[in-house]
C-alpha atoms as a PDB file:
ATOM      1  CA  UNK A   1      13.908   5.947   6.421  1.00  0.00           C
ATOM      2  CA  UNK A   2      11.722   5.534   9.556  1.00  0.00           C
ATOM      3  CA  UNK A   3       8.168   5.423   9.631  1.00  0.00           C
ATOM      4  CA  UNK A   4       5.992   5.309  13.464  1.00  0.00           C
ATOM      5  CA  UNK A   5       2.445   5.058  13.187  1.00  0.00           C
ATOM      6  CA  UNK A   6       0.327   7.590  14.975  1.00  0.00           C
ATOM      7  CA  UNK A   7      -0.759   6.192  18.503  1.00  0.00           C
ATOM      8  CA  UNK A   8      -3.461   3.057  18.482  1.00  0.00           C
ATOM      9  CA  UNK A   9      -3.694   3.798  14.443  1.00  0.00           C
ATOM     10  CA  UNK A  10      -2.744   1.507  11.700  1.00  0.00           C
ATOM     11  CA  UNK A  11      -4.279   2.913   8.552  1.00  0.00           C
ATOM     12  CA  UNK A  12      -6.931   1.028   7.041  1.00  0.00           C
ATOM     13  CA  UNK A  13      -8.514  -2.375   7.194  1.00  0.00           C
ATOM     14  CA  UNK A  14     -11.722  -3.742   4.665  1.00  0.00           C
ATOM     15  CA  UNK A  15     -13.299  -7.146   5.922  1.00  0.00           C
ATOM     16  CA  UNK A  16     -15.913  -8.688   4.507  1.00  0.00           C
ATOM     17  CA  UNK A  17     -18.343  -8.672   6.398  1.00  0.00           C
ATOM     18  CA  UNK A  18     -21.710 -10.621   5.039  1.00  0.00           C
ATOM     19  CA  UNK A  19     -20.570 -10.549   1.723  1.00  0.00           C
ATOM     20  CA  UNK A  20     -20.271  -6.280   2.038  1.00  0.00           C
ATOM     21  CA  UNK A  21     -16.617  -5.081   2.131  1.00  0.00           C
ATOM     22  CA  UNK A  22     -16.476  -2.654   4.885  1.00  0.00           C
ATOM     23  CA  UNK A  23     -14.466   0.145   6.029  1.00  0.00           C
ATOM     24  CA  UNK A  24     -12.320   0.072  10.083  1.00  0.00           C
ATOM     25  CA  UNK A  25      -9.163   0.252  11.574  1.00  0.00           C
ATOM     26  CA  UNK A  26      -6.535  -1.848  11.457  1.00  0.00           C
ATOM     27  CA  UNK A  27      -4.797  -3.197  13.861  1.00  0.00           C
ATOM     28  CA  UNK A  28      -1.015  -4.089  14.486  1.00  0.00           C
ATOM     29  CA  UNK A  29      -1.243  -7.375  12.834  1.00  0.00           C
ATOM     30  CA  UNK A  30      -2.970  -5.996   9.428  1.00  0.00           C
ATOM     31  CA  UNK A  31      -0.836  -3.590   9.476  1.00  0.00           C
ATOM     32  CA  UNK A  32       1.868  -5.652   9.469  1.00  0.00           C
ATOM     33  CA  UNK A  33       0.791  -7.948   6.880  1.00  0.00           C
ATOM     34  CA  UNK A  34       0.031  -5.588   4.711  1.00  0.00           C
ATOM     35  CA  UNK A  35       3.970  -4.435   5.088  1.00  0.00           C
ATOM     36  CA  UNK A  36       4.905  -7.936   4.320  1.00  0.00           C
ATOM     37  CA  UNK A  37       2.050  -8.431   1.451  1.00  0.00           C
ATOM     38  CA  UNK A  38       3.708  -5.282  -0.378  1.00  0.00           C
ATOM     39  CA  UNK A  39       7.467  -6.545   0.330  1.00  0.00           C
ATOM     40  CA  UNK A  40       6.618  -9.875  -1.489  1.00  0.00           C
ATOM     41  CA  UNK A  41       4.269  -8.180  -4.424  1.00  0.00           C
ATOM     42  CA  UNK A  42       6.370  -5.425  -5.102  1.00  0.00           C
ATOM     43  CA  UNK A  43      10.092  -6.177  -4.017  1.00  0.00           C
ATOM     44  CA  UNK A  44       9.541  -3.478  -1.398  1.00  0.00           C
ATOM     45  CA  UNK A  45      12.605  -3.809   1.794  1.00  0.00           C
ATOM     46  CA  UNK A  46      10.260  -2.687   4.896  1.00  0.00           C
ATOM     47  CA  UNK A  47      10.998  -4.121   7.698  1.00  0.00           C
ATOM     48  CA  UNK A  48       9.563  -4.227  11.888  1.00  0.00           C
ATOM     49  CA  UNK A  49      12.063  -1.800  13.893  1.00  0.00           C
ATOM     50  CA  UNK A  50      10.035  -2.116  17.471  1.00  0.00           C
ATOM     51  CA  UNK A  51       6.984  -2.340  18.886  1.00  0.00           C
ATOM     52  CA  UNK A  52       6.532   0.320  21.550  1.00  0.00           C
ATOM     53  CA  UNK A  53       3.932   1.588  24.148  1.00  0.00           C
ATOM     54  CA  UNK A  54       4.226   5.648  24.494  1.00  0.00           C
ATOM     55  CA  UNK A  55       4.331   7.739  27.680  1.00  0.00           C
ATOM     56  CA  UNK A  56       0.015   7.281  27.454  1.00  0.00           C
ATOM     57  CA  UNK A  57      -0.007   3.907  26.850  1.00  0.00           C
ATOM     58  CA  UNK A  58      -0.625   4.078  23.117  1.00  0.00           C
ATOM     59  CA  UNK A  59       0.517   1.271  20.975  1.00  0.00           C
ATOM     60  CA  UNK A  60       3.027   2.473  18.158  1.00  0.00           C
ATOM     61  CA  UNK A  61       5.022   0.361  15.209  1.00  0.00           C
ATOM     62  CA  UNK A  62       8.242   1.649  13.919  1.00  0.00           C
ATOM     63  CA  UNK A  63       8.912   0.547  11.013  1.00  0.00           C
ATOM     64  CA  UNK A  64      11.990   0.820   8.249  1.00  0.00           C
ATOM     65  CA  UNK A  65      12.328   1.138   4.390  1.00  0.00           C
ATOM     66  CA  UNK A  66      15.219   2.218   2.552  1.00  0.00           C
ATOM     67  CA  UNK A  67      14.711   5.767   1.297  1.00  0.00           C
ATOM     68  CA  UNK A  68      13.682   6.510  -2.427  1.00  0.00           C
ATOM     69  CA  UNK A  69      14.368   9.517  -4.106  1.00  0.00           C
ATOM     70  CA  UNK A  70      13.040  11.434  -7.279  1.00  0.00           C
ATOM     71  CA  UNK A  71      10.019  12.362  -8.006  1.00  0.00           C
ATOM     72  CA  UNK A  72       5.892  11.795  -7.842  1.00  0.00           C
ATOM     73  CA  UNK A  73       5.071   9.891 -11.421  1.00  0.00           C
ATOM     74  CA  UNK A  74       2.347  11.595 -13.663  1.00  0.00           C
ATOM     75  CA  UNK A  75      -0.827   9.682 -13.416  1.00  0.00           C
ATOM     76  CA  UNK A  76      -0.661   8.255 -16.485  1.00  0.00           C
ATOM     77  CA  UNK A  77       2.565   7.081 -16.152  1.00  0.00           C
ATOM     78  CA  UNK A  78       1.675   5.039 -12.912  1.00  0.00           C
ATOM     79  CA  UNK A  79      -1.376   3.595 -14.500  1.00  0.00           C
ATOM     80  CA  UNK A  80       0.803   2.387 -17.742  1.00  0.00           C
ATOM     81  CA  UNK A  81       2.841   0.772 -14.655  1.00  0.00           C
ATOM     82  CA  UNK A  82       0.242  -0.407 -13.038  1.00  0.00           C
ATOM     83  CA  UNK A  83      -1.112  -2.329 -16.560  1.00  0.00           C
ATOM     84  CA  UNK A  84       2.767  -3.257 -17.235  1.00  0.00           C
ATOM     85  CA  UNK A  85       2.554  -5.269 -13.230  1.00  0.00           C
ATOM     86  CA  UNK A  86      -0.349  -6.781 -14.356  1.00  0.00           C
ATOM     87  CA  UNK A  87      -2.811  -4.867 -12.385  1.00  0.00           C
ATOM     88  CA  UNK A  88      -6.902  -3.564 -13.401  1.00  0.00           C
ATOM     89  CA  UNK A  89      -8.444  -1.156 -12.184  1.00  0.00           C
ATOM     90  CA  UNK A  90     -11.354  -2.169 -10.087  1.00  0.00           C
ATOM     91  CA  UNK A  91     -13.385   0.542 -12.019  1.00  0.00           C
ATOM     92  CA  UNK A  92     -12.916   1.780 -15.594  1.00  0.00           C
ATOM     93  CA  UNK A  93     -14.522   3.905 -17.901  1.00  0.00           C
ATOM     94  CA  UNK A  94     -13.713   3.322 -21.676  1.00  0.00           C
ATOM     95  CA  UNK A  95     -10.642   1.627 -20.085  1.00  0.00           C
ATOM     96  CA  UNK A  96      -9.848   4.786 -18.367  1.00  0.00           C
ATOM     97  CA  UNK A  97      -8.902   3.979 -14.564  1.00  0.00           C
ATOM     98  CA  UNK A  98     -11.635   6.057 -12.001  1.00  0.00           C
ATOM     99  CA  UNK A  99     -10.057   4.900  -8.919  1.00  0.00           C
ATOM    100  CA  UNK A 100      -6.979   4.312  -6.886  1.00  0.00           C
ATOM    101  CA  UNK A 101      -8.017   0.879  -6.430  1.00  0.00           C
ATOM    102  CA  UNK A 102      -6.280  -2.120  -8.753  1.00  0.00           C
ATOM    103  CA  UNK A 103      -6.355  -6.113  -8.336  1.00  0.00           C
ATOM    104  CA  UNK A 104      -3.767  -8.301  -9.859  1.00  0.00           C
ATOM    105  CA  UNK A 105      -5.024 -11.711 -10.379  1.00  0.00           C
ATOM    106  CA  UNK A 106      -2.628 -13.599 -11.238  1.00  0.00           C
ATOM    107  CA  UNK A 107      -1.247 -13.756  -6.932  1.00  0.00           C
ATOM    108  CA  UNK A 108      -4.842 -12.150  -6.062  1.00  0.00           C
ATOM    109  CA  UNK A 109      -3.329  -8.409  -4.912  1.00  0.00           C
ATOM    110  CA  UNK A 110      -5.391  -5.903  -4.505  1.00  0.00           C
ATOM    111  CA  UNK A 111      -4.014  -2.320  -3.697  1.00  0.00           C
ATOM    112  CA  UNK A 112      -5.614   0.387  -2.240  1.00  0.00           C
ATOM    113  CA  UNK A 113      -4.893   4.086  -2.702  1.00  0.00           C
ATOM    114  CA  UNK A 114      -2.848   3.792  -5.213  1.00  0.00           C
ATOM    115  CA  UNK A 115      -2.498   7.409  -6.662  1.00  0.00           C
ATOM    116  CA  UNK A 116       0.948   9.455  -7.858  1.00  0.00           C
ATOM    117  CA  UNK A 117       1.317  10.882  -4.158  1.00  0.00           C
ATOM    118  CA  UNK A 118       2.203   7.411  -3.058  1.00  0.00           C
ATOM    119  CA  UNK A 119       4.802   6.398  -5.252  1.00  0.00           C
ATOM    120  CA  UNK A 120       8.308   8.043  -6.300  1.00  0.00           C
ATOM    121  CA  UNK A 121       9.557   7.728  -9.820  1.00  0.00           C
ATOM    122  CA  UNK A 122      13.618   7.346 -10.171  1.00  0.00           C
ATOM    123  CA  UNK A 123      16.026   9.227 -12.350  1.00  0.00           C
ATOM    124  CA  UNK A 124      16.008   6.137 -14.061  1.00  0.00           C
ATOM    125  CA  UNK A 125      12.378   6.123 -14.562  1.00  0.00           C
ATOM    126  CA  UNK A 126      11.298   3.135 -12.092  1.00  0.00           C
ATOM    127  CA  UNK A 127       8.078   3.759 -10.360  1.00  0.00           C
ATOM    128  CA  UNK A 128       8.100   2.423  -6.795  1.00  0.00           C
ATOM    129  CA  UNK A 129       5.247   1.932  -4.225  1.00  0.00           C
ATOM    130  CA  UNK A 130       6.034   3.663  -0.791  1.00  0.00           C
ATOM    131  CA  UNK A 131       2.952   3.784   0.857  1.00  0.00           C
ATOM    132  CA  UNK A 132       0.042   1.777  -0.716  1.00  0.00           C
ATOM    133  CA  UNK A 133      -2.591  -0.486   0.965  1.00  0.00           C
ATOM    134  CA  UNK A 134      -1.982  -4.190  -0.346  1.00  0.00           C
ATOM    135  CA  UNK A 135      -3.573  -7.275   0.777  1.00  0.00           C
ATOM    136  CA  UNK A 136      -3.580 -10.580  -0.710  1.00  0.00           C
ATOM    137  CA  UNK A 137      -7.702 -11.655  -1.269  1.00  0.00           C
ATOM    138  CA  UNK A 138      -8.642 -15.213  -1.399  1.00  0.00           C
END
């Protein structure tokens, strides 16, 4: 499967910035990291298919992943999985995740947006990432 980002947009970046995690764009490079941070957390295959400028002179990353099929895990099952990879929740209520966001610390992951719409469950029951935010924290 092919992926190009929209022109001069790579998702999302949070710095820290005076001790205050802050939201901006990110650019190429983050983006790419990130790519690479989830291949090495989560066994992921993405790989850098081109660089390109468009006909306006926009800045766009094609990117490759092999394509997943089934279907969108019930919450619940992705948080079990979540638990299972070692992850917390960066919020919890009565152990009950409230967000999307999770840190692992055991290789200091933390994932972003991590919610059923961004993962595919196999036939064989598998959950696998396919469009998360990862970074690796110090």
């Amino acid at each position: 499967m092919l992926k190009l980002t929209h022109p001069d947009r790579f998702g999302k970046a949070y710095p820290r910035i005076g001790g205050q995690t802050v939201y901006q764009e990110a650019t190429p490079l983050e983006y790419l990291v990130r790519l690479q941070v989830c291949n090495e957390a989560f066994g992921d295959d993405m790989r850098l298919e081109q660089v390109m400028l468009d006909a306006e002179g926009a800045v766009r990353v094609i990117t490759s992943q092999p394509s997943i099929f089934g279907i969108h895990p019930e919450t619940e099952d992705l948080h079990r999985h979540l638990f299972e990879q070692g992850f917390e929740p960066l919020e919890a209520v009565d152990d009950f995740p409230t967000t999307n966001d999770w840190f692992r610390a055991a290789d200091r992951i933390l994932i972003f947006d991590a919610h059923s719409g961004n993962y595919i469950q196999t036939a064989n029951g598998v959950i696998v990432p396919i469009d998360i935010y990862a970074e690796k924290v110090p």
